[in-house]
Protein backbone atom coordinates (compact mmCIF):
# COMPACT_ATOMS: atom_id res chain seq x y z
CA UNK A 1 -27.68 -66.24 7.41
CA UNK A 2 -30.79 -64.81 6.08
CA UNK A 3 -31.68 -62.94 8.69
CA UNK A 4 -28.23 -61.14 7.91
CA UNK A 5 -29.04 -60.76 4.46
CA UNK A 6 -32.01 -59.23 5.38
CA UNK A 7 -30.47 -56.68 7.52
CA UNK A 8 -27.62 -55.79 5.30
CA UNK A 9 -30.47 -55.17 2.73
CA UNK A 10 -32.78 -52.88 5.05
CA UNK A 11 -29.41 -51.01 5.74
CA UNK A 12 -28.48 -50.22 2.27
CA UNK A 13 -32.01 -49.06 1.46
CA UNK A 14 -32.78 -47.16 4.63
CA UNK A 15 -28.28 -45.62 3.91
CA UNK A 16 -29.50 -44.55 0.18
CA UNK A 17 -32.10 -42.35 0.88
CA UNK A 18 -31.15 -39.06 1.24
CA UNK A 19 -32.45 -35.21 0.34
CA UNK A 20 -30.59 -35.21 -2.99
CA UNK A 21 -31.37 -31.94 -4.92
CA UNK A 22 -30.28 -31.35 -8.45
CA UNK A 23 -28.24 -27.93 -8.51
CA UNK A 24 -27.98 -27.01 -12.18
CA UNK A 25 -25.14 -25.26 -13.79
CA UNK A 26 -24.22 -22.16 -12.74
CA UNK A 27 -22.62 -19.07 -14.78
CA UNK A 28 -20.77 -15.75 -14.33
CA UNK A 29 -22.64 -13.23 -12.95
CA UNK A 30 -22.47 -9.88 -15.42
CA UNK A 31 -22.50 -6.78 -14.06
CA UNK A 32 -24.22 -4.13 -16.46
CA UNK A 33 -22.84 -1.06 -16.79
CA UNK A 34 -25.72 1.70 -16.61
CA UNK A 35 -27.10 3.07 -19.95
CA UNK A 36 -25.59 5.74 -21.54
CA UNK A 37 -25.41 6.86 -24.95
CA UNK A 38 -23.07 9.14 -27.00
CA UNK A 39 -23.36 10.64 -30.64
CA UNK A 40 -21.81 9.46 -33.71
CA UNK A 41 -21.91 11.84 -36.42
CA UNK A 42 -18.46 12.06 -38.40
CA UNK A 43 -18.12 14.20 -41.44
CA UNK A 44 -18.22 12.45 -44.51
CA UNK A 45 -20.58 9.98 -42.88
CA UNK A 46 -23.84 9.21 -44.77
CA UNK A 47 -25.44 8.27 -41.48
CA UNK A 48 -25.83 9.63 -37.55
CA UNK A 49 -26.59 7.31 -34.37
CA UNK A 50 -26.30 7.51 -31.17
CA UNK A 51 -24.37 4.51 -29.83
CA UNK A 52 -23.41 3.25 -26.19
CA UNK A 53 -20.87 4.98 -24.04
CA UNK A 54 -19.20 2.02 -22.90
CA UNK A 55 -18.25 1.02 -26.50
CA UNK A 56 -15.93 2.19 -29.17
CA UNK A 57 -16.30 2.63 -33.30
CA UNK A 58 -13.70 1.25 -35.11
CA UNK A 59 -13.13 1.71 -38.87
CA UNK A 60 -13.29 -1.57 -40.39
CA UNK A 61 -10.14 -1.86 -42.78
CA UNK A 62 -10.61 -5.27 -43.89
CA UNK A 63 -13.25 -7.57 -44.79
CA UNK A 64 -12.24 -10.78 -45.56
CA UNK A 65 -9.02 -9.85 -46.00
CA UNK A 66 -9.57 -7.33 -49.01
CA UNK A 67 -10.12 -3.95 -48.12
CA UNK A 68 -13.89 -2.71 -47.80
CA UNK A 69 -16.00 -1.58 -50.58
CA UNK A 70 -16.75 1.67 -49.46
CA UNK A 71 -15.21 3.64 -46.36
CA UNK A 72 -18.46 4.10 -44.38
CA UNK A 73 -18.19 0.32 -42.92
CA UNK A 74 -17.50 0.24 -38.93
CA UNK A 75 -17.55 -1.97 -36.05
CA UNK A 76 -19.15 -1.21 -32.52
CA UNK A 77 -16.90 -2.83 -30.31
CA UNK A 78 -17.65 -3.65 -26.61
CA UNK A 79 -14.66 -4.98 -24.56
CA UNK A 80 -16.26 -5.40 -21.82
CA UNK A 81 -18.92 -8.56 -23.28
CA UNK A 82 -16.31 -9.88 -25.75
CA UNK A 83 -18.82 -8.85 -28.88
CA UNK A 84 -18.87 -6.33 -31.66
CA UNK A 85 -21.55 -4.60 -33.95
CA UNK A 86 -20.82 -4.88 -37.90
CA UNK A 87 -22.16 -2.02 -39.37
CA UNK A 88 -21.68 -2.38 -43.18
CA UNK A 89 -22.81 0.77 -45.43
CA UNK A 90 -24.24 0.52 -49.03
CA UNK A 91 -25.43 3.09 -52.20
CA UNK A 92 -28.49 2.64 -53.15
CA UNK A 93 -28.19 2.76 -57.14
CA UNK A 94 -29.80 2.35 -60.06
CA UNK A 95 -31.83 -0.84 -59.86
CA UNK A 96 -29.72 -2.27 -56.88
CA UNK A 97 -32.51 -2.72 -53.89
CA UNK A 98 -33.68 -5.80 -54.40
CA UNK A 99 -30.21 -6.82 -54.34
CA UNK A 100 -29.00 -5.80 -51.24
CA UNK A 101 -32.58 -6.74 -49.51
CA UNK A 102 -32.10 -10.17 -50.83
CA UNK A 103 -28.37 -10.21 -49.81
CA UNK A 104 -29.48 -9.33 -46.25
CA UNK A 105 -31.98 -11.88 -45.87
CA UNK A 106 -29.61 -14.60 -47.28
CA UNK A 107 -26.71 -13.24 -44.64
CA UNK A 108 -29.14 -13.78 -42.02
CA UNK A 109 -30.72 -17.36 -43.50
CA UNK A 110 -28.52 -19.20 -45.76
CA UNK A 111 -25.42 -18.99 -42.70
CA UNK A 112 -27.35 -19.51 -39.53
CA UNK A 113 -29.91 -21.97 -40.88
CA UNK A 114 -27.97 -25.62 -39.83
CA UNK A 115 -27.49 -23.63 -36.13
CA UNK A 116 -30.76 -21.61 -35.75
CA UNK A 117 -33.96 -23.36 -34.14
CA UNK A 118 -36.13 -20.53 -35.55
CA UNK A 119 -35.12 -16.84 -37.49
CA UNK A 120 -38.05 -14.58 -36.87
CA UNK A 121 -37.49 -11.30 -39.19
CA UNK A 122 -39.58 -8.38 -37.98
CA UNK A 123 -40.36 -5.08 -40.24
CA UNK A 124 -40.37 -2.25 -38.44
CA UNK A 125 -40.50 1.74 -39.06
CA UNK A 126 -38.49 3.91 -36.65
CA UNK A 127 -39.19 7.17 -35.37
CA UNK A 128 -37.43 9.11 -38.29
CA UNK A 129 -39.04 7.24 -40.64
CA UNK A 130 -36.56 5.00 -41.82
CA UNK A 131 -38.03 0.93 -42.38
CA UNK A 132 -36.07 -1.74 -42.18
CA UNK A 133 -36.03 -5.81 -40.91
CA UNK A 134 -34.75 -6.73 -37.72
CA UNK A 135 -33.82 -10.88 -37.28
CA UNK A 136 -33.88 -13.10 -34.14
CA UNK A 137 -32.28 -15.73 -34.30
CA UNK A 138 -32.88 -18.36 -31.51
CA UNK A 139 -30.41 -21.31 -31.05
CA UNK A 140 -26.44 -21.49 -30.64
CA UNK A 141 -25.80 -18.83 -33.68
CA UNK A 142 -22.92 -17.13 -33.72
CA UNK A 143 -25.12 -14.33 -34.12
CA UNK A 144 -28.54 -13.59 -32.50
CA UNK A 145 -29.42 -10.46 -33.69
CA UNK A 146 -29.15 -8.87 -37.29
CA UNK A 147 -31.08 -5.69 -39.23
CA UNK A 148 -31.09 -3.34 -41.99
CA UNK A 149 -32.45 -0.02 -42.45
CA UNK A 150 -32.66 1.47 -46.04
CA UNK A 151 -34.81 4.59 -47.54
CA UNK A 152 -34.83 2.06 -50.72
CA UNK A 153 -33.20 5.35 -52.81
CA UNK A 154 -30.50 6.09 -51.30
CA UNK A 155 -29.05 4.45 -48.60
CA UNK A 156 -28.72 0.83 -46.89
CA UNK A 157 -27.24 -0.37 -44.01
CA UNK A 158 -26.45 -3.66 -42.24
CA UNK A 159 -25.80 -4.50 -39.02
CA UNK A 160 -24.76 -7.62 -36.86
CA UNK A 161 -23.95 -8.57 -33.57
CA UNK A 162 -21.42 -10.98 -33.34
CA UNK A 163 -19.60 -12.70 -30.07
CA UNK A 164 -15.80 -13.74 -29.85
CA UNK A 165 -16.93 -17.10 -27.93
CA UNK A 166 -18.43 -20.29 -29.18
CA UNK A 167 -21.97 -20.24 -28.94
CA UNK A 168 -24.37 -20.78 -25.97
CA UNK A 169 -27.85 -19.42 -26.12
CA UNK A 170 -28.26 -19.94 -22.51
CA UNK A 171 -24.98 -18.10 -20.99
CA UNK A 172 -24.94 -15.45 -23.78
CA UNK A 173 -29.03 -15.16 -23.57
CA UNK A 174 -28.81 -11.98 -21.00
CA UNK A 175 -25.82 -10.29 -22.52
CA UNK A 176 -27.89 -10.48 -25.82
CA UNK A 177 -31.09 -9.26 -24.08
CA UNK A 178 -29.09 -6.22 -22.76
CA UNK A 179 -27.15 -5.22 -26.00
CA UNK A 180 -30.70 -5.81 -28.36
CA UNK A 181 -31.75 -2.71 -26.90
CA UNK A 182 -28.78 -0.92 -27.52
CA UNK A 183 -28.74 -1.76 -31.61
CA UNK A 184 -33.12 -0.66 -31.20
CA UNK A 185 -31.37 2.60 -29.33
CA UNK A 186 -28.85 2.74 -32.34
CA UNK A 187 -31.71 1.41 -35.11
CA UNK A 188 -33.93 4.03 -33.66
CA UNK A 189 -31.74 7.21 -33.73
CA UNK A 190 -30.45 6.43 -36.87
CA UNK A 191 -30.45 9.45 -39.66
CA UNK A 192 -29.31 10.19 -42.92
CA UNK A 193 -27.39 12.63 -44.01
C-alpha cells in the first residue's frame, strides 16, 4: 500500500509541473490619428490657438447647470478618445489675480487630492511670452492634466482634460501621453487678442 502511495505522490508532483507563464491584462489597441492642427481664431474671441484637426470646439452653454459667466468658455471635444478639453476664460480686473491663481491651484488640489498619488505643477513661459502652470496629476484622476496661462493684467485662462470613463491610469496612460502634447501645441500657440 505504500508503495502505491508513493507512486500516486511522485505522479501528482512530476503532473503539476508545467511551463506556466503569467500573461497580464491586455487592452485595446488605439490607433492615433496623425498630427494635424487647425486655427481657432473667432471674432469676439480674446484668445487664438491652434487646436487638433481631429477635434471639434464647442461653446459651452452651461456650467453646472447655470449658464457661463462670460461667453468666451469652450470645450475641445475629441470623439474619437471619449475626452474633452475645458477651456474656461476669465478678466483680469482690478485686484482679481491672486484670485483666480489661487482658484486654479485649488481646482487642481483640493478635487483630485483623495485620488492623486502625486500633483506636480510646472511654471512654464511659452514662446509668445505668455506664463502660466501646467499640473500632472498621477493616479486614477478623473483628470491628468490641467493649466493656466494669464498675462496677470488682462487675461486668464483654464484648461482641463477630462475623460467620459472611470479612471485607469494604466489604460488611459497612452491616450493621455498623446493628447498632453496637443494642450503644449494649444498652450504654446496661444495669443491674445
Amino acid at each position: 500500500m505504500s508503495k502505491f502511495l508513493f507512486c500516486i505522490g511522485l505522479l501528482f508532483l512530476i503532473s503539476c509541473n508545467s511551463d506556466y507563464a503569467y500573461k497580464p491584462r491586455g487592452y485595446f489597441k488605439i490607433d492615433f490619428p496623425k498630427k494635424a492642427y487647425q486655427s481657432f481664431d473667432q471674432p469676439g474671441y480674446p484668445y487664438s490657438f491652434e487646436y487638433p484637426a481631429y477635434a471639434k470646439i464647442v461653446k459651452d452653454t452651461t456650467f453646472f447647470e447655470q449658464t457661463p459667466e462670460n461667453p468666451y468658455w469652450i470645450n475641445i471635444d475629441f470623439p474619437r478618445f471619449n475626452s474633452r478639453i475645458y477651456i474656461s476664460y476669465k478678466k483680469v480686473e482690478k485686484n482679481n489675480f491672486d484670485s483666480l491663481v489661487n482658484d486654479a491651484f485649488t481646482l487642481s488640489y483640493k478635487q483630485h487630492t483623495y485620488k492623486a498619488s502625486a500633483i506636480e505643477p510646472e511654471p512654464f513661459t511659452t514662446p509668445n511670452g505668455i506664463n502660466g502652470v501646467y499640473f500632472t496629476l498621477k493616479g486614477n484622476t478623473a483628470t491628468a492634466n490641467q493649466f493656466f496661462v494669464s498675462d496677470s493684467v488682462k487675461h486668464f485662462l483654464r484648461g482641463a482634460l477630462y475623460f467620459n470613463a472611470t479612471p485607469n491610469e494604466d489604460s488611459l496612460r497612452p491616450v493621455n501621453a498623446f493628447l498632453k502634447t496637443d494642450l503644449q501645441h494649444l498652450i504654446n500657440t496661444l495669443r491674445w487678442k
